[in-house]
C-alpha atoms as a PDB file:
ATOM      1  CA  UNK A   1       0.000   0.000   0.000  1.00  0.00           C
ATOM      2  CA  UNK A   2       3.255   2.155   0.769  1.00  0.00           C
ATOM      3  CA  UNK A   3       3.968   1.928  -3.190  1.00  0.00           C
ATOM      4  CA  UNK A   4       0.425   2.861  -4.203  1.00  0.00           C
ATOM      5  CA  UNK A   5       0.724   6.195  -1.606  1.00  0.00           C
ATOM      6  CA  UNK A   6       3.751   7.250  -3.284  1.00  0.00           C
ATOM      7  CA  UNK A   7       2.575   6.529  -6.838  1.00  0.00           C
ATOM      8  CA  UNK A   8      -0.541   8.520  -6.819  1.00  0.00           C
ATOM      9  CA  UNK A   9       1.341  11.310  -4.528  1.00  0.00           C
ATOM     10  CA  UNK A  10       3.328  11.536  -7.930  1.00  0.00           C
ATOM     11  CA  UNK A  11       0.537  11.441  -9.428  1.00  0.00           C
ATOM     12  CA  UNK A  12      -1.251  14.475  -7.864  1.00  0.00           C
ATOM     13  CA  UNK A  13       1.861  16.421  -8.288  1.00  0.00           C
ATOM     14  CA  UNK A  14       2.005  15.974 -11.995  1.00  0.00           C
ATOM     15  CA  UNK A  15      -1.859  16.391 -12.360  1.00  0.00           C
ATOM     16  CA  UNK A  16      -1.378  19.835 -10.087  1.00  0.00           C
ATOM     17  CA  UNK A  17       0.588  21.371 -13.358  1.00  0.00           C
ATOM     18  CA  UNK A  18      -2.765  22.114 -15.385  1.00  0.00           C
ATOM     19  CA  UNK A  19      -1.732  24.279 -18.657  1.00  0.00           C
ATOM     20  CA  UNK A  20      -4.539  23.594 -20.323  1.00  0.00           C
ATOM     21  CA  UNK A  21      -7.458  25.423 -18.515  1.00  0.00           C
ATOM     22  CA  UNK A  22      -4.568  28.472 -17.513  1.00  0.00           C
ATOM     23  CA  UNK A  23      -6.335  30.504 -19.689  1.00  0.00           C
ATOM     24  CA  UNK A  24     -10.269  29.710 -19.933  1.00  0.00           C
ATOM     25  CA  UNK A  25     -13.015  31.016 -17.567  1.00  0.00           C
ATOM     26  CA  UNK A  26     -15.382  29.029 -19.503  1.00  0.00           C
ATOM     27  CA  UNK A  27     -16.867  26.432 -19.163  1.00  0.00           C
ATOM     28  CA  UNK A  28     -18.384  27.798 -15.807  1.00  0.00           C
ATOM     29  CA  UNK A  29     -18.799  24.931 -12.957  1.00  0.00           C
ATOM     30  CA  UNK A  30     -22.408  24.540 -11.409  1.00  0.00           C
ATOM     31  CA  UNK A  31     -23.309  27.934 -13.712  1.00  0.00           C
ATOM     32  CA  UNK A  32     -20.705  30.180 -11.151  1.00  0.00           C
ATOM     33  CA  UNK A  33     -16.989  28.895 -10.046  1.00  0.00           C
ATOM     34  CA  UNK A  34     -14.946  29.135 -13.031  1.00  0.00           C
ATOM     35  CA  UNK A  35     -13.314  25.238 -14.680  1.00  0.00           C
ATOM     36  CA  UNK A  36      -9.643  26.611 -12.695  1.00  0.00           C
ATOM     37  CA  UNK A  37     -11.072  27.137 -10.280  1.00  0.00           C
ATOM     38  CA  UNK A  38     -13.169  24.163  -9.415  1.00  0.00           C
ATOM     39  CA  UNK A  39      -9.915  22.225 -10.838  1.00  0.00           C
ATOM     40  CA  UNK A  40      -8.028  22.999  -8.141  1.00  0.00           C
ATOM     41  CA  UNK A  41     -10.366  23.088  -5.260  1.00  0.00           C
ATOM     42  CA  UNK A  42     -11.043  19.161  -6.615  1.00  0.00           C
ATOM     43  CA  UNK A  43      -7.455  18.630  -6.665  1.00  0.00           C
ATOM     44  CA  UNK A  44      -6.862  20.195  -2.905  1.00  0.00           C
ATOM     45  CA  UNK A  45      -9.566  17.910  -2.260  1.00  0.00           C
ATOM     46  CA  UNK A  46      -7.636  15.062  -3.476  1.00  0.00           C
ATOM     47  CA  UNK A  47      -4.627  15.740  -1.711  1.00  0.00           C
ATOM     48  CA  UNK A  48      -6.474  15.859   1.690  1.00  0.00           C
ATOM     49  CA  UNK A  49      -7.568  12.615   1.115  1.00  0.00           C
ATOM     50  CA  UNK A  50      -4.489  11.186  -0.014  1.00  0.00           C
ATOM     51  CA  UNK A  51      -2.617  13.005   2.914  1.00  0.00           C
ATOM     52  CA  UNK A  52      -5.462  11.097   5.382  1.00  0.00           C
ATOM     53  CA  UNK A  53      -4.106   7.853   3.507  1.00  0.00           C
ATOM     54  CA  UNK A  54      -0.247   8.697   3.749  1.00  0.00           C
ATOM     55  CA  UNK A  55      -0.793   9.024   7.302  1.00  0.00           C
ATOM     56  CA  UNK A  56      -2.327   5.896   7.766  1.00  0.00           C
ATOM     57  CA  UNK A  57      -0.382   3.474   5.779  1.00  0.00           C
ATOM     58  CA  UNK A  58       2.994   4.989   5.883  1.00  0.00           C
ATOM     59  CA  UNK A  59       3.509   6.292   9.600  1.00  0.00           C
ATOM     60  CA  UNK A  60       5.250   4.559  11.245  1.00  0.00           C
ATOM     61  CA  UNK A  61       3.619   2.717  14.311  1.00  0.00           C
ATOM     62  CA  UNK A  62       6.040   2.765  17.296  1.00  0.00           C
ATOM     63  CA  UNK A  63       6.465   6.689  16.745  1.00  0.00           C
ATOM     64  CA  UNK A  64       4.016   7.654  19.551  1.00  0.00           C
ATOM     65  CA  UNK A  65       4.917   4.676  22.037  1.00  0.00           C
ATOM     66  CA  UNK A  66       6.976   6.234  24.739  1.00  0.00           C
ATOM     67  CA  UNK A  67      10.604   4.928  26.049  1.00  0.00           C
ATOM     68  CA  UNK A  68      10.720   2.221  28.572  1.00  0.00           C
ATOM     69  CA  UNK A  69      13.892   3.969  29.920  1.00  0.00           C
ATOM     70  CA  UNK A  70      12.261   7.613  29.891  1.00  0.00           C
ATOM     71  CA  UNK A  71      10.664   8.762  32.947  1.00  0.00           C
ATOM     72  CA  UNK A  72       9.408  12.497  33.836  1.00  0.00           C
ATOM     73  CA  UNK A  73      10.153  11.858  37.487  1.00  0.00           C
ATOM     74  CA  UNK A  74      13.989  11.956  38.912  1.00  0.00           C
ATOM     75  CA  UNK A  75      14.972   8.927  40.677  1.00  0.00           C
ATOM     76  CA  UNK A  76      14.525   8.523  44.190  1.00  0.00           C
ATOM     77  CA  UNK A  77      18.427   9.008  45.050  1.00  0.00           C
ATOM     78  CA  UNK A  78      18.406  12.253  43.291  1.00  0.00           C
ATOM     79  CA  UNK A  79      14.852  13.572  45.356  1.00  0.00           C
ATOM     80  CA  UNK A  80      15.789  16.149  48.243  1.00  0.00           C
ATOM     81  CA  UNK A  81      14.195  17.486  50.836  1.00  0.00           C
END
């Protein structure tokens, strides 16, 4: 799944260099939002998404367990009073 991630993550960048509707207002999207527009709101779309799947299948899983060795309190020969 780590593959597909990173294959349509190049994907989405090369899709994100749209020349051909640099130009063109028209056609209009839902009668208002012009066709660059709604382009890139459905490609900032996509990337959300395949951010939320990067996350999930390529994090890795032991980065929020905490130390064994760690500790927030100072050992009990180091404790004065």
């Amino acid at each position: 799944m780590r593959r597909l991630v990173i294959l349509l993550l190049v994907l989405l960048a090369i899709l994100h260099q749209d020349f051909w509707y640099w130009d063109s207002i028209y056609p209009l999207v839902l009668g208002f939002i012009p066709i660059g527009l709604a382009y890139h709101i459905g490609i900032s779309i996509t990337a959300g998404i395949l951010w939320a799947l990067a996350v999930h299948y390529c994090w890795p899983k032991d980065v929020d367990v905490p130390d064994e060795s760690f500790t927030t309190e100072a050992p009990a020969a180091e404790v004065r009073r």
